[in-house]
N, C-alpha and C. Protein backbone atom coordinates (compact mmCIF):
# COMPACT_ATOMS: atom_id res chain seq x y z
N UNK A 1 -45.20 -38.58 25.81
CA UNK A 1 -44.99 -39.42 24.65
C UNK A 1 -46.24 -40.23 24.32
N UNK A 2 -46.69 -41.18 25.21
CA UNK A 2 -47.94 -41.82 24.97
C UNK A 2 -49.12 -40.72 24.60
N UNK A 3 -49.27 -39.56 25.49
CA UNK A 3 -50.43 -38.72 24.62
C UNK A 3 -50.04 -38.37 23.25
N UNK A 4 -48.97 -38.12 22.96
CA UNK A 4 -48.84 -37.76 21.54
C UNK A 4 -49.06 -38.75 20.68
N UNK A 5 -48.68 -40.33 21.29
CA UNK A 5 -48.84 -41.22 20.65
C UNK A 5 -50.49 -41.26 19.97
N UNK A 6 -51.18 -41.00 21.34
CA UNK A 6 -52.49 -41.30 21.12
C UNK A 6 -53.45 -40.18 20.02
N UNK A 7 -52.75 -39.17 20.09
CA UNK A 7 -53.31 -37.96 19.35
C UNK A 7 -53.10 -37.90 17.96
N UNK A 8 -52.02 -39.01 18.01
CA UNK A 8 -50.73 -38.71 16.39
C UNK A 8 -51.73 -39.54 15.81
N UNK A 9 -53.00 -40.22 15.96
CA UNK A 9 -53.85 -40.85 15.16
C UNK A 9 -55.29 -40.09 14.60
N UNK A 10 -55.36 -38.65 15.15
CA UNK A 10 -56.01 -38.06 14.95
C UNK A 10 -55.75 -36.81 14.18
N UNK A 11 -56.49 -36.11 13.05
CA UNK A 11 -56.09 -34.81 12.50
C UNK A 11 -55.50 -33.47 13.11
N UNK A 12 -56.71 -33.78 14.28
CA UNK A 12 -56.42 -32.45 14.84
C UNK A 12 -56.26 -32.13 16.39
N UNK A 13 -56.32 -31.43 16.65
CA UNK A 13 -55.79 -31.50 18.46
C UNK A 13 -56.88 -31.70 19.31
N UNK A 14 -58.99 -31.67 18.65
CA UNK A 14 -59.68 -31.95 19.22
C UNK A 14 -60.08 -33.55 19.06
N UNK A 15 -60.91 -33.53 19.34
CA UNK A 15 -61.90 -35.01 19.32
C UNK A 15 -63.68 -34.66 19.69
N UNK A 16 -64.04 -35.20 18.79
CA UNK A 16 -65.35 -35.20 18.86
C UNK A 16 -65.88 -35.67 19.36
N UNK A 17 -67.31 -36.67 19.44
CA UNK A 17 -68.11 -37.52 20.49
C UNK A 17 -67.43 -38.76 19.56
N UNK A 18 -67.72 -38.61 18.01
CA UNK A 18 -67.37 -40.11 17.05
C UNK A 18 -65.86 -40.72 17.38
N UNK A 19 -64.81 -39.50 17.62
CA UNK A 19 -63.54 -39.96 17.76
C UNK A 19 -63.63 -40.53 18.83
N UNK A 20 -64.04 -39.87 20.62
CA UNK A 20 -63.67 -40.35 21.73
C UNK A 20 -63.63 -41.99 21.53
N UNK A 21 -64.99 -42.69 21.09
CA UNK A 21 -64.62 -43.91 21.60
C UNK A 21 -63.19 -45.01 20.87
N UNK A 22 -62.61 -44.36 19.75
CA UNK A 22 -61.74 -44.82 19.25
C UNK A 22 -60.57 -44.52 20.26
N UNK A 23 -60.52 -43.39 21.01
CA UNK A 23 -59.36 -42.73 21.62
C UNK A 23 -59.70 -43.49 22.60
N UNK A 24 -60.98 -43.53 23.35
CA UNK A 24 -60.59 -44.72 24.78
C UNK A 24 -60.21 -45.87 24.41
N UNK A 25 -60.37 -46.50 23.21
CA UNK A 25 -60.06 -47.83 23.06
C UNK A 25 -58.87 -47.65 22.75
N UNK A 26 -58.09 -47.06 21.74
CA UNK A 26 -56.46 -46.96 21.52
C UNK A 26 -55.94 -47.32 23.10
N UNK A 27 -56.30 -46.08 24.06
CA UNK A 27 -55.99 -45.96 24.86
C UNK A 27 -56.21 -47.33 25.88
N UNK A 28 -57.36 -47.50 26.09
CA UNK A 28 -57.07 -49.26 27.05
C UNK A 28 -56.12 -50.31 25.99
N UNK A 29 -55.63 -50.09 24.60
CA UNK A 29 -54.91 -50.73 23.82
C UNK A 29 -53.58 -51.01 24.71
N UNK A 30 -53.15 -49.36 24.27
CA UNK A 30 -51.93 -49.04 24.95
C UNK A 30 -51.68 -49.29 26.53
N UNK A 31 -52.67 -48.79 27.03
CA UNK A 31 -52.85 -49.83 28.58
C UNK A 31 -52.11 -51.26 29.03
N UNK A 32 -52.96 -51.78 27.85
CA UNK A 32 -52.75 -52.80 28.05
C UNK A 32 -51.44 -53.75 28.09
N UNK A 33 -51.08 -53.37 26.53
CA UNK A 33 -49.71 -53.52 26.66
C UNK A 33 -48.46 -52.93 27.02
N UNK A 34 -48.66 -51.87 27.65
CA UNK A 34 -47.56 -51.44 28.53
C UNK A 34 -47.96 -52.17 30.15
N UNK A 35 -48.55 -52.40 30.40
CA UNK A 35 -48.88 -53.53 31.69
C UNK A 35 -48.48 -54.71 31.56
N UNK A 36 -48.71 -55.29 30.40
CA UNK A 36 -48.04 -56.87 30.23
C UNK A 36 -46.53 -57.27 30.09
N UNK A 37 -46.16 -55.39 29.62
CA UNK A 37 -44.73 -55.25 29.64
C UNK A 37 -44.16 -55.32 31.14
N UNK A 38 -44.57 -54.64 31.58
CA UNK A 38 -44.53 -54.24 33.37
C UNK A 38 -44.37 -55.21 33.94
N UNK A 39 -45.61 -56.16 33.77
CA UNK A 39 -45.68 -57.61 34.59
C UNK A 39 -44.90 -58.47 33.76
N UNK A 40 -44.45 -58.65 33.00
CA UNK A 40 -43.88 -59.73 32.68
C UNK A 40 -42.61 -59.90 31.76
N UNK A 41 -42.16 -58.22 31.40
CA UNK A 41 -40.70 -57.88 30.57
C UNK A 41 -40.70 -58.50 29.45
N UNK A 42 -41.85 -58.98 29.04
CA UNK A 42 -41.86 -59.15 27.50
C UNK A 42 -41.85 -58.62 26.55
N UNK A 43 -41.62 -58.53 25.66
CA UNK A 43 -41.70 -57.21 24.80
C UNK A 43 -43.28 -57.95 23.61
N UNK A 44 -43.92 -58.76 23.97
CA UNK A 44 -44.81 -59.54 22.95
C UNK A 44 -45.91 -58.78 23.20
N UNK A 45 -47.04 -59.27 22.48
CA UNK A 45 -48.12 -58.15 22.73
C UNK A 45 -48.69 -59.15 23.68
N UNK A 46 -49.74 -58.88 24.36
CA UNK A 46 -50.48 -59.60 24.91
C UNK A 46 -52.13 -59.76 24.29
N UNK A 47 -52.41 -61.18 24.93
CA UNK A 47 -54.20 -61.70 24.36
C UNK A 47 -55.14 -60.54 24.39
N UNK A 48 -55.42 -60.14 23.53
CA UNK A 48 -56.62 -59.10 24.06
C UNK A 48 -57.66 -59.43 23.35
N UNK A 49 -58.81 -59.39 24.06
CA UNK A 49 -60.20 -59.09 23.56
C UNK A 49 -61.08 -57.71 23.18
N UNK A 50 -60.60 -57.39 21.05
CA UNK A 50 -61.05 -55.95 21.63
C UNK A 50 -62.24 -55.53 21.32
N UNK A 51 -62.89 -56.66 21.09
CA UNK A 51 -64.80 -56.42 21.10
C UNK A 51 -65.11 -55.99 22.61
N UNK A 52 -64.39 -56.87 23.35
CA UNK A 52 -64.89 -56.39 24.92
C UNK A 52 -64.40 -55.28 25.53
N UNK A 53 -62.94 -55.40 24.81
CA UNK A 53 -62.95 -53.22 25.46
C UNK A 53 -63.44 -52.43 24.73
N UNK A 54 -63.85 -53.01 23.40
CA UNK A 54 -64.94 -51.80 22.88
C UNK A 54 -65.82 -51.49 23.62
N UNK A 55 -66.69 -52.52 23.76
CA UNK A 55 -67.80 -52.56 24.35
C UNK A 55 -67.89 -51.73 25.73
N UNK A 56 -66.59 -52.19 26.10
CA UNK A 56 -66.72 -51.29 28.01
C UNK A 56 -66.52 -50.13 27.68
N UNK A 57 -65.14 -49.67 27.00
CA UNK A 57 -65.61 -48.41 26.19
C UNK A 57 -66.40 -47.57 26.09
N UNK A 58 -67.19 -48.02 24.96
CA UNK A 58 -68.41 -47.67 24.86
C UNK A 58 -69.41 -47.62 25.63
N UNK A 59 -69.28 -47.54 26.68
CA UNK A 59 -70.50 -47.12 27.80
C UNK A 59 -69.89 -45.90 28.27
N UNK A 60 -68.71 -45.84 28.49
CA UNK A 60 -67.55 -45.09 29.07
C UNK A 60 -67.90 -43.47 28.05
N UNK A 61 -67.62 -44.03 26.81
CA UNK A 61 -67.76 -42.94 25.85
C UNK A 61 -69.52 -41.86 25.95
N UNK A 62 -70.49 -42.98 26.51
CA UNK A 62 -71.90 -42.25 26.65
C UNK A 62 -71.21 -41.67 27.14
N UNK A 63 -71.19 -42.37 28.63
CA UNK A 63 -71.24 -41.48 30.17
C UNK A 63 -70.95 -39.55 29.82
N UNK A 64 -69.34 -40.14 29.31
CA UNK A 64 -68.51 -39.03 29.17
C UNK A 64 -69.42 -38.24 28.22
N UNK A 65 -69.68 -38.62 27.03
CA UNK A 65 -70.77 -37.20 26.00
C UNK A 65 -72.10 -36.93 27.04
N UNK A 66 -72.88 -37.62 27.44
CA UNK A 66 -73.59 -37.30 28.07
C UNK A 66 -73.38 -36.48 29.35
N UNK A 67 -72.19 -36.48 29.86
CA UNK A 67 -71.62 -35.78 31.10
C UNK A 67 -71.09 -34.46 30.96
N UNK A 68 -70.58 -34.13 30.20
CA UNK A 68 -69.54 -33.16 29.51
C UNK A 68 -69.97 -32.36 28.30
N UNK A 69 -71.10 -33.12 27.46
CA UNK A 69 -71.23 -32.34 26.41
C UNK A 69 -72.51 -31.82 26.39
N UNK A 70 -72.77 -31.17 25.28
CA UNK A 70 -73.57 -29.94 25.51
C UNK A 70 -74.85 -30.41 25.00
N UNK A 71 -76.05 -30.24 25.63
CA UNK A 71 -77.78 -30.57 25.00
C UNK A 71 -78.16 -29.45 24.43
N UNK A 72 -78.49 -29.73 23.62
CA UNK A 72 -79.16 -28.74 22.39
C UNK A 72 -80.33 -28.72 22.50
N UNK A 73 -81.27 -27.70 21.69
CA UNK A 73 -82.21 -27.46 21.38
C UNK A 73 -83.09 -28.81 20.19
N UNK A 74 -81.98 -29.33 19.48
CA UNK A 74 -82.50 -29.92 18.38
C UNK A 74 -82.81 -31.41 19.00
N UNK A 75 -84.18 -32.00 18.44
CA UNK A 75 -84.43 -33.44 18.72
C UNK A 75 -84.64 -34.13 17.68
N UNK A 76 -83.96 -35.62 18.10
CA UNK A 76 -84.45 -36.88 16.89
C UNK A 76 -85.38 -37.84 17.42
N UNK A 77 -85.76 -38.33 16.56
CA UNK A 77 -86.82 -39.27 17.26
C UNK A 77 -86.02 -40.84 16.85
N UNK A 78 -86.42 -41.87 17.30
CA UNK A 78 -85.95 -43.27 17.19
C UNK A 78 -87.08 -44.21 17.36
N UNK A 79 -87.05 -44.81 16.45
CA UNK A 79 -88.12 -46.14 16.74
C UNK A 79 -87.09 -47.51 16.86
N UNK A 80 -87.37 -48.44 17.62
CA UNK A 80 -87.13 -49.64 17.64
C UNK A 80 -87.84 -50.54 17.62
N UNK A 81 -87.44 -51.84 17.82
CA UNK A 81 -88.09 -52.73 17.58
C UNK A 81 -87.08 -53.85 19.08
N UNK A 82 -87.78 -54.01 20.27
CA UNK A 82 -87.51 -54.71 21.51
C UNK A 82 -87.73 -56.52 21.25
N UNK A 83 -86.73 -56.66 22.42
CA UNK A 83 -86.13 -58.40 22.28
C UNK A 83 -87.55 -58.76 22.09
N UNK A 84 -88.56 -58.50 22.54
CA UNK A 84 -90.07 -59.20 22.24
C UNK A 84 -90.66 -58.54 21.10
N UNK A 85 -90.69 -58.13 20.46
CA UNK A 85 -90.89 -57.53 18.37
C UNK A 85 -91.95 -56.53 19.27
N UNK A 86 -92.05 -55.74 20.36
CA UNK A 86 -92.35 -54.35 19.96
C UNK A 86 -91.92 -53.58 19.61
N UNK A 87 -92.60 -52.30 19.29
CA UNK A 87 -92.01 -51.11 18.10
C UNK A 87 -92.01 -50.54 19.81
N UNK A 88 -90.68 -49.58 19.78
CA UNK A 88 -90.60 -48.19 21.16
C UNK A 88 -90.12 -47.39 20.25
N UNK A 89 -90.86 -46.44 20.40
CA UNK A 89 -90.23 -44.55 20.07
C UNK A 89 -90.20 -43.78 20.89
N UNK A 90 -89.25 -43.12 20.63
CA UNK A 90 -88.51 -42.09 21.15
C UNK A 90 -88.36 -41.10 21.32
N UNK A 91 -88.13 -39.70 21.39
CA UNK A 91 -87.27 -38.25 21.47
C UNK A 91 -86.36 -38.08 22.29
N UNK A 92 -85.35 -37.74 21.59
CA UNK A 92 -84.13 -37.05 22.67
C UNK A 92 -83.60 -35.49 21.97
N UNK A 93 -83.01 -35.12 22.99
CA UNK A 93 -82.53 -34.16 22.40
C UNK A 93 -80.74 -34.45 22.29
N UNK A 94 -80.39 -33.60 20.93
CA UNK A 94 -78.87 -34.15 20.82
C UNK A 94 -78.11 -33.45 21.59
N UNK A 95 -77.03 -34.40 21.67
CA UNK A 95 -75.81 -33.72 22.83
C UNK A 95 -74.61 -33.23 21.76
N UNK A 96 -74.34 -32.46 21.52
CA UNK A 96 -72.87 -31.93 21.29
C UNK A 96 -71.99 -32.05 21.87
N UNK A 97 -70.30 -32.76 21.60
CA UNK A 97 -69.78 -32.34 22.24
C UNK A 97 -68.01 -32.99 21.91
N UNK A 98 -67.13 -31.55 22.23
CA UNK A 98 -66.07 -31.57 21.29
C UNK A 98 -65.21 -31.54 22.51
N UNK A 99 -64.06 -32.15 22.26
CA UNK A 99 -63.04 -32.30 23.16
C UNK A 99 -61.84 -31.45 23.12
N UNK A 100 -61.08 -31.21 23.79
CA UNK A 100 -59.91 -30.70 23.26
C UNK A 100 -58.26 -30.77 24.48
């Protein structure tokens, strides 16, 4: 039931790299408040902070594309600009990678 829950927000039966981090966050959503239910038989939602499970998330979501998905041939380059105003550039090569 909860996976369907979590899927029933998506078109299709995969997930891409852009979807995953929405799907881990639904998912520590739902976490969450089925735990607060657990501990405490409330039926209320509980406090959440969801910049900060984005955020954890989102490291979660690299790991996983970077772990699992596929490196390509094709590269982008990136310039920035660091907490001290230097310019850093870059190349990587892109990762693909589709879930299912």
């Amino acid at each position: 039931k909860v996976v369907d829950q979590l899927f029933g927000k998506f078109k299709s039966n995969a997930v891409d790299g852009k979807d995953l981090l929405n799907l881990l966050t639904l998912s520590g959503v739902i976490y969450s408040v089925k735990l607060h239910k657990m501990q405490t038989g409330d039926n209320g939602k509980p406090k959440l902070n969801l910049n900060a499970m984005k955020q954890s998330m989102h490291h979660l979501a690299a790991y996983i594309i970077r772990k699992f998905g596929h490196k390509t041939d094709e590269t982008e380059h990136v310039t920035a600009i660091d907490d001290y105003g230097q310019m850093k550039s870059d190349s990587f090569h892109v990762i693909k990678a589709q879930f299912e």
